[in-house]
PDB file of N, CA and C in Angstrom:
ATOM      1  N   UNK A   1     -17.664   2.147   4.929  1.00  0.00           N
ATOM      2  CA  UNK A   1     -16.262   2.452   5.184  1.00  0.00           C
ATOM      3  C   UNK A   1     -15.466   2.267   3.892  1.00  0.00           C
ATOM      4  N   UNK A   2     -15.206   3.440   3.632  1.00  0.00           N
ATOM      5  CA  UNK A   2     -14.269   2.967   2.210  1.00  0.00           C
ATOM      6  C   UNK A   2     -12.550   1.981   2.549  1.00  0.00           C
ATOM      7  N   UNK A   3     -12.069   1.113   1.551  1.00  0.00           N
ATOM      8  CA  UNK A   3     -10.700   1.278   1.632  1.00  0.00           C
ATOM      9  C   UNK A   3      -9.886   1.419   1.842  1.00  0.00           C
ATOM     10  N   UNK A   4      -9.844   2.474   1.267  1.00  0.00           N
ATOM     11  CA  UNK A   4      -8.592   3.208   1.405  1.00  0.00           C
ATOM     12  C   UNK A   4      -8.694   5.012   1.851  1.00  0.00           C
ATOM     13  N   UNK A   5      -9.373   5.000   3.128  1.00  0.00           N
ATOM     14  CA  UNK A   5      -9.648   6.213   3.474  1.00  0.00           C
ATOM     15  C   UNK A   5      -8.480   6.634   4.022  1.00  0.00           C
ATOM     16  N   UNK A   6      -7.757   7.224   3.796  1.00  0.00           N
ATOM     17  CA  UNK A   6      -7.102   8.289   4.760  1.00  0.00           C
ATOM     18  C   UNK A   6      -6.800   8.091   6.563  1.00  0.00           C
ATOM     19  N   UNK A   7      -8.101   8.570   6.656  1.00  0.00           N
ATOM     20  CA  UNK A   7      -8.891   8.458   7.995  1.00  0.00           C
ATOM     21  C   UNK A   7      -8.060   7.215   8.721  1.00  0.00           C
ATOM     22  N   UNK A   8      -8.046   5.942   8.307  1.00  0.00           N
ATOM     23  CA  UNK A   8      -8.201   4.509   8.682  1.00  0.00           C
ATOM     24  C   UNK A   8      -6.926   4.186   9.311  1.00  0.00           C
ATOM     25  N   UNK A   9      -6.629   4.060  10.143  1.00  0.00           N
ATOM     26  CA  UNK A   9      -5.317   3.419  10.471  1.00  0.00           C
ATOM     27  C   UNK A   9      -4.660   2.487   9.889  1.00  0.00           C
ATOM     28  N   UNK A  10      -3.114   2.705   9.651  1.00  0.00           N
ATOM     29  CA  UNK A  10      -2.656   1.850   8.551  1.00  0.00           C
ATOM     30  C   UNK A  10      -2.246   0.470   8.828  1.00  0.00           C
ATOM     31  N   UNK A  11      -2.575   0.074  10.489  1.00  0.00           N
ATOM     32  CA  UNK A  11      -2.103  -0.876  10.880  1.00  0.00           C
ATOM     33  C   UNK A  11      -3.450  -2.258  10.469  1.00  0.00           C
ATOM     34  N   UNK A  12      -4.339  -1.549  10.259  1.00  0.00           N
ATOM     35  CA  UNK A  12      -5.805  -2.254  10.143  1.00  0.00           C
ATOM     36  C   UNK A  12      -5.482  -3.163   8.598  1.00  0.00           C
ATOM     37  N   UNK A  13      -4.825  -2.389   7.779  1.00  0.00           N
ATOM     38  CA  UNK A  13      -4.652  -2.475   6.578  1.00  0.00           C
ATOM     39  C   UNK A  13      -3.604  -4.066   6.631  1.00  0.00           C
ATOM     40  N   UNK A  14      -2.071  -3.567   7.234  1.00  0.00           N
ATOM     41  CA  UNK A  14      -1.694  -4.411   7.096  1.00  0.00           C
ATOM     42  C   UNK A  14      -1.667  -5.773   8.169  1.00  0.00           C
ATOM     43  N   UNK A  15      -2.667  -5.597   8.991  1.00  0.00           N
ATOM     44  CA  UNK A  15      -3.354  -6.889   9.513  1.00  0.00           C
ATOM     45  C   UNK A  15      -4.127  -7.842   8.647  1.00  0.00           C
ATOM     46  N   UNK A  16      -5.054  -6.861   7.790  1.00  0.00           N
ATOM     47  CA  UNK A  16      -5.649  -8.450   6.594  1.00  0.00           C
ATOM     48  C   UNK A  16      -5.059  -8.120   5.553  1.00  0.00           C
ATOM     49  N   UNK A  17      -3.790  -7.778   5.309  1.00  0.00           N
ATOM     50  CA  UNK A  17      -2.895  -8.088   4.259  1.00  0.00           C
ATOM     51  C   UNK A  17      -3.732  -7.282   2.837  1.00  0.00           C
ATOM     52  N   UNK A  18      -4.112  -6.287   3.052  1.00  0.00           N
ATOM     53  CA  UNK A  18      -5.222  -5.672   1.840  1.00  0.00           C
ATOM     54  C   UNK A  18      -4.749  -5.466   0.781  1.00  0.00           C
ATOM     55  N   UNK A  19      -5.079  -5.738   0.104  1.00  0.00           N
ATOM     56  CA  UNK A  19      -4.769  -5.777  -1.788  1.00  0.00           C
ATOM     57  C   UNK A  19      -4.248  -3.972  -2.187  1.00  0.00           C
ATOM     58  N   UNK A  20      -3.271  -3.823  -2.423  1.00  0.00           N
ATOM     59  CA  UNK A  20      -3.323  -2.493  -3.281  1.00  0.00           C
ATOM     60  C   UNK A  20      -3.535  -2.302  -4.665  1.00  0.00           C
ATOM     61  N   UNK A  21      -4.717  -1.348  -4.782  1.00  0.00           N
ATOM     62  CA  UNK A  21      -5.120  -1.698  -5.959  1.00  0.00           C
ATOM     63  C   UNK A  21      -4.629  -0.035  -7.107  1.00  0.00           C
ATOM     64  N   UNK A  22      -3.134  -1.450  -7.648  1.00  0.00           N
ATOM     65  CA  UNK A  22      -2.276   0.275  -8.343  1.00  0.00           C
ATOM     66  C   UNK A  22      -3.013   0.665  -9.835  1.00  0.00           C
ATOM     67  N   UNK A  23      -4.077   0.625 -10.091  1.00  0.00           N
ATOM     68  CA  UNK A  23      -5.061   1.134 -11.239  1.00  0.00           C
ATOM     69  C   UNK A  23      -5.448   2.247 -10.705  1.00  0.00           C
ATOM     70  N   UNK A  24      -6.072   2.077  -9.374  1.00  0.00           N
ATOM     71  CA  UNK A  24      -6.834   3.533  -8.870  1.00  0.00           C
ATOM     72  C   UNK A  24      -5.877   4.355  -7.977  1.00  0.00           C
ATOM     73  N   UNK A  25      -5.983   5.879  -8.546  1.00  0.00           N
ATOM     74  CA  UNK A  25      -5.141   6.940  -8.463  1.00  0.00           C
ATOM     75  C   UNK A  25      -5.489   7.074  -6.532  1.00  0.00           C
ATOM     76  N   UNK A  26      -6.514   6.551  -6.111  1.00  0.00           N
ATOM     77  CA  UNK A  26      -6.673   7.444  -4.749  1.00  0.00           C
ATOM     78  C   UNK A  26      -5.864   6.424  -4.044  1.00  0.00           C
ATOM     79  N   UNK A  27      -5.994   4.699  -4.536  1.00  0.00           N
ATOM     80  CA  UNK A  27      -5.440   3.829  -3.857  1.00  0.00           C
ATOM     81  C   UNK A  27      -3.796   4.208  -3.987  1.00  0.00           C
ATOM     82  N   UNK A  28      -2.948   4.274  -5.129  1.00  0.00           N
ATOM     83  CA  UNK A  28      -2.140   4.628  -5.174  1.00  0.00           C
ATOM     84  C   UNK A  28      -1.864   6.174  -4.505  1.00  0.00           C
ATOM     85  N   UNK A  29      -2.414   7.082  -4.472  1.00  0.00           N
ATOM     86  CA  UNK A  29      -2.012   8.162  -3.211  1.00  0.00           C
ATOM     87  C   UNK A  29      -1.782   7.912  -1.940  1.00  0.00           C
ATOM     88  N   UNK A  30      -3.143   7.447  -1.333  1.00  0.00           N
ATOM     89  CA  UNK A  30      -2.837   6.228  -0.143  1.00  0.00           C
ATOM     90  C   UNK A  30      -1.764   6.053   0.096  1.00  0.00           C
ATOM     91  N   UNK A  31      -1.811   4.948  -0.506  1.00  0.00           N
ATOM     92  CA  UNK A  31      -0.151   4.122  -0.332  1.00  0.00           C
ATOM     93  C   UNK A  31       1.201   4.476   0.061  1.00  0.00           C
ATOM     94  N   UNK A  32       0.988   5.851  -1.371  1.00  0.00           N
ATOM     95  CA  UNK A  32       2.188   6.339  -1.539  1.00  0.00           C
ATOM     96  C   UNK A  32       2.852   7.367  -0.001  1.00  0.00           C
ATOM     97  N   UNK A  33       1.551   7.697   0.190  1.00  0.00           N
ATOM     98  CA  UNK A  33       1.655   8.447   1.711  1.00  0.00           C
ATOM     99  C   UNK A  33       1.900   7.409   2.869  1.00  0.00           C
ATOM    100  N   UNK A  34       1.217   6.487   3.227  1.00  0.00           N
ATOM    101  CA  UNK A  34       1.683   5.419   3.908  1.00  0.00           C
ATOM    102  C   UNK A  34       2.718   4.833   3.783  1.00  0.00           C
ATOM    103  N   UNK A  35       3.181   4.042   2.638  1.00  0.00           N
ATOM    104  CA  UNK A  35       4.571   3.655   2.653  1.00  0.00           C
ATOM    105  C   UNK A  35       5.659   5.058   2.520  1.00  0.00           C
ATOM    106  N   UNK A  36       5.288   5.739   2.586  1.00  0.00           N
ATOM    107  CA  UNK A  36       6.665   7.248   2.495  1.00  0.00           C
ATOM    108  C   UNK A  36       7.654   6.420   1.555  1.00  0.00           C
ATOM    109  N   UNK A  37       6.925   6.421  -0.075  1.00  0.00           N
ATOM    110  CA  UNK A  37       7.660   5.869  -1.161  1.00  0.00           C
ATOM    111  C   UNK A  37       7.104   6.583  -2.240  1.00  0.00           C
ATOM    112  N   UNK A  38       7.515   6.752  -3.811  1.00  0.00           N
ATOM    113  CA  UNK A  38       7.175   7.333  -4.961  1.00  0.00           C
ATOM    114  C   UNK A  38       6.177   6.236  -5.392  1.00  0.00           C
ATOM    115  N   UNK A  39       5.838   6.767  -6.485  1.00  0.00           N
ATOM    116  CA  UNK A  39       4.317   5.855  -7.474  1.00  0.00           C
ATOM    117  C   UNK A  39       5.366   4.972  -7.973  1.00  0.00           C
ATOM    118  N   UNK A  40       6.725   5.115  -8.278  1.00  0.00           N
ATOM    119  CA  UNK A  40       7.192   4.213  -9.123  1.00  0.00           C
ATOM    120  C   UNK A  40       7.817   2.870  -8.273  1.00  0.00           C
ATOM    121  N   UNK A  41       8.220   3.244  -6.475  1.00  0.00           N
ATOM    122  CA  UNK A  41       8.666   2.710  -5.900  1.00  0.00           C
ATOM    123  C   UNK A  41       7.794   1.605  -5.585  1.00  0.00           C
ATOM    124  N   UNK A  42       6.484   1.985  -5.368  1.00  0.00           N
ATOM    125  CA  UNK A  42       5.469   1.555  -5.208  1.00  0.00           C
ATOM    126  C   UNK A  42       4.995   0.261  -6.471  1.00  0.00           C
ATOM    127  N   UNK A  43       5.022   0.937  -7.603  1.00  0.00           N
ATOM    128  CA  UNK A  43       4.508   0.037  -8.809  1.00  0.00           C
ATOM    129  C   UNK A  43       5.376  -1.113  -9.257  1.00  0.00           C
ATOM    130  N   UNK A  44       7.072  -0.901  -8.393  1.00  0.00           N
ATOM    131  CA  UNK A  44       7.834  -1.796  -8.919  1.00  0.00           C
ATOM    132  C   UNK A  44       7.924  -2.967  -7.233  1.00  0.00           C
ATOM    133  N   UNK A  45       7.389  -2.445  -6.298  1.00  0.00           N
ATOM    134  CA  UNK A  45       7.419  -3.904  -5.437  1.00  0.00           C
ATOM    135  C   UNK A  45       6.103  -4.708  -5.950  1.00  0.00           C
ATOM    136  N   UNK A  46       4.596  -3.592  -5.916  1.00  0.00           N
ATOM    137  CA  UNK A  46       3.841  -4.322  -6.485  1.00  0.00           C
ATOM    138  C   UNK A  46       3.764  -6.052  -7.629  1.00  0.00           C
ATOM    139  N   UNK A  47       4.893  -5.057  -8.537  1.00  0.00           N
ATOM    140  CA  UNK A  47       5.081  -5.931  -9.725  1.00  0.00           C
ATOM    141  C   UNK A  47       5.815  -6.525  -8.734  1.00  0.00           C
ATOM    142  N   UNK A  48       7.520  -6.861  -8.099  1.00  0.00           N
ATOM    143  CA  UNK A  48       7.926  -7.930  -7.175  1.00  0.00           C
ATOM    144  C   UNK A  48       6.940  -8.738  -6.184  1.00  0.00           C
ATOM    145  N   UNK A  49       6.356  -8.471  -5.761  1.00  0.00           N
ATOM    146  CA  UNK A  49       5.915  -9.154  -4.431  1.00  0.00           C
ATOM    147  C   UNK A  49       3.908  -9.138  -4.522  1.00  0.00           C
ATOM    148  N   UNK A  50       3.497  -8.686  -6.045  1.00  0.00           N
ATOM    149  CA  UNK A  50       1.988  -8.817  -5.905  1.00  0.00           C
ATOM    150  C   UNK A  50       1.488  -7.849  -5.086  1.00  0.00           C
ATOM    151  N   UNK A  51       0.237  -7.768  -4.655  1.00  0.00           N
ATOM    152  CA  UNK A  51      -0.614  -6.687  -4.654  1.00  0.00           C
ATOM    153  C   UNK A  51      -1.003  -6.522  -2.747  1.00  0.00           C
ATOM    154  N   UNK A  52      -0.543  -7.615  -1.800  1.00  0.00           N
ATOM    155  CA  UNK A  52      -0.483  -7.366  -0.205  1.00  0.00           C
ATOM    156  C   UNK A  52       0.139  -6.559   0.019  1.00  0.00           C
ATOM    157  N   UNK A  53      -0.563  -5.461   1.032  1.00  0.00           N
ATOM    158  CA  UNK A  53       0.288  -4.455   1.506  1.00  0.00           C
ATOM    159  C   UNK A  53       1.011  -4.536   2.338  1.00  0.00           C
ATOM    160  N   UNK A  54       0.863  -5.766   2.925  1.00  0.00           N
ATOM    161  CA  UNK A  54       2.068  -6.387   4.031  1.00  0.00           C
ATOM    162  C   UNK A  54       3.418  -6.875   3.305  1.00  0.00           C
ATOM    163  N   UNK A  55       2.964  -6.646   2.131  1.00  0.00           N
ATOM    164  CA  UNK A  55       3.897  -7.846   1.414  1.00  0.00           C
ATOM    165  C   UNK A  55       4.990  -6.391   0.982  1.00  0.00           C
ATOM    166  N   UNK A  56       4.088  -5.548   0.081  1.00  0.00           N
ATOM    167  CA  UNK A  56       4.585  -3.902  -0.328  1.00  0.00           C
ATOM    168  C   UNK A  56       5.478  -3.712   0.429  1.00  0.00           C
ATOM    169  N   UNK A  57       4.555  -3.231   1.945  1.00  0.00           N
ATOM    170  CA  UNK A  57       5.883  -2.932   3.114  1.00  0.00           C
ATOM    171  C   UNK A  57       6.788  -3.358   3.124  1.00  0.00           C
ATOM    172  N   UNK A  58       7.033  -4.801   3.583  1.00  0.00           N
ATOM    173  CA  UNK A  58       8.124  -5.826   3.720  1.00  0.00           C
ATOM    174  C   UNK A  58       9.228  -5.466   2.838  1.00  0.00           C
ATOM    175  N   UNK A  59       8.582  -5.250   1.478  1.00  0.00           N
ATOM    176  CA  UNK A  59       9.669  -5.242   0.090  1.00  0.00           C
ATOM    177  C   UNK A  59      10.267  -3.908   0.460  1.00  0.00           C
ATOM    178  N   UNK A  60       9.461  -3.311   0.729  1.00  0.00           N
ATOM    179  CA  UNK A  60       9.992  -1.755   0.613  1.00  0.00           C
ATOM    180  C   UNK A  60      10.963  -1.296   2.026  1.00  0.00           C
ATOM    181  N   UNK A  61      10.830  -2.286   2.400  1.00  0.00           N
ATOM    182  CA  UNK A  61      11.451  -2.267   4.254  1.00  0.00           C
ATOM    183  C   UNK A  61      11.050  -1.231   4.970  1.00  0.00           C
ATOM    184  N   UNK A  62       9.394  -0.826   5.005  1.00  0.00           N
ATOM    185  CA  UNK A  62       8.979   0.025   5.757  1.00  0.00           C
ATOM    186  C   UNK A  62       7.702  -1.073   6.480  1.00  0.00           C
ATOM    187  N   UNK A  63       7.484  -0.870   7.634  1.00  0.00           N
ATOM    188  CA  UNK A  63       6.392  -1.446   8.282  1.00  0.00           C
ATOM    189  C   UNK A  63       5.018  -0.759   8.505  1.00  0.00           C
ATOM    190  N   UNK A  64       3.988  -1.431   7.859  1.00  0.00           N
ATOM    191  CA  UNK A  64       2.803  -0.595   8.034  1.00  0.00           C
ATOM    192  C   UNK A  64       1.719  -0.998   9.494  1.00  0.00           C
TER     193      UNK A  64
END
């Protein structure tokens, strides 16, 4: 099971709090589609709030 498939429901994700990992372009697509945010919106909660995608959401005030 990869990651960051597509496929995966995003609620799975932010149940174990999964690391986003903003180096890799597919993880960052992901994301960027899940949180309905830009790469930059994205790279600047990262940098605020570290690499949980529960944490991402929260910052970004979208719930995953």
């Amino acid at each position: 099971m990869q990651p960051h498939s597509p496929s995966l429901a995003s609620d799975v994700h932010a149940l174990s709090n999964e690391p986003i990992n903003i180096n890799e372009p597919t993880s960052v697509n992901y994301w960027v589609t899940t949180l309905r945010c830009s790469e930059l919106e994205l790279r600047m909660a990262v940098a605020e709030v570290g690499t949980g995608a529960r944490d991402v959401g929260t910052e970004l005030g979208r719930a995953v």
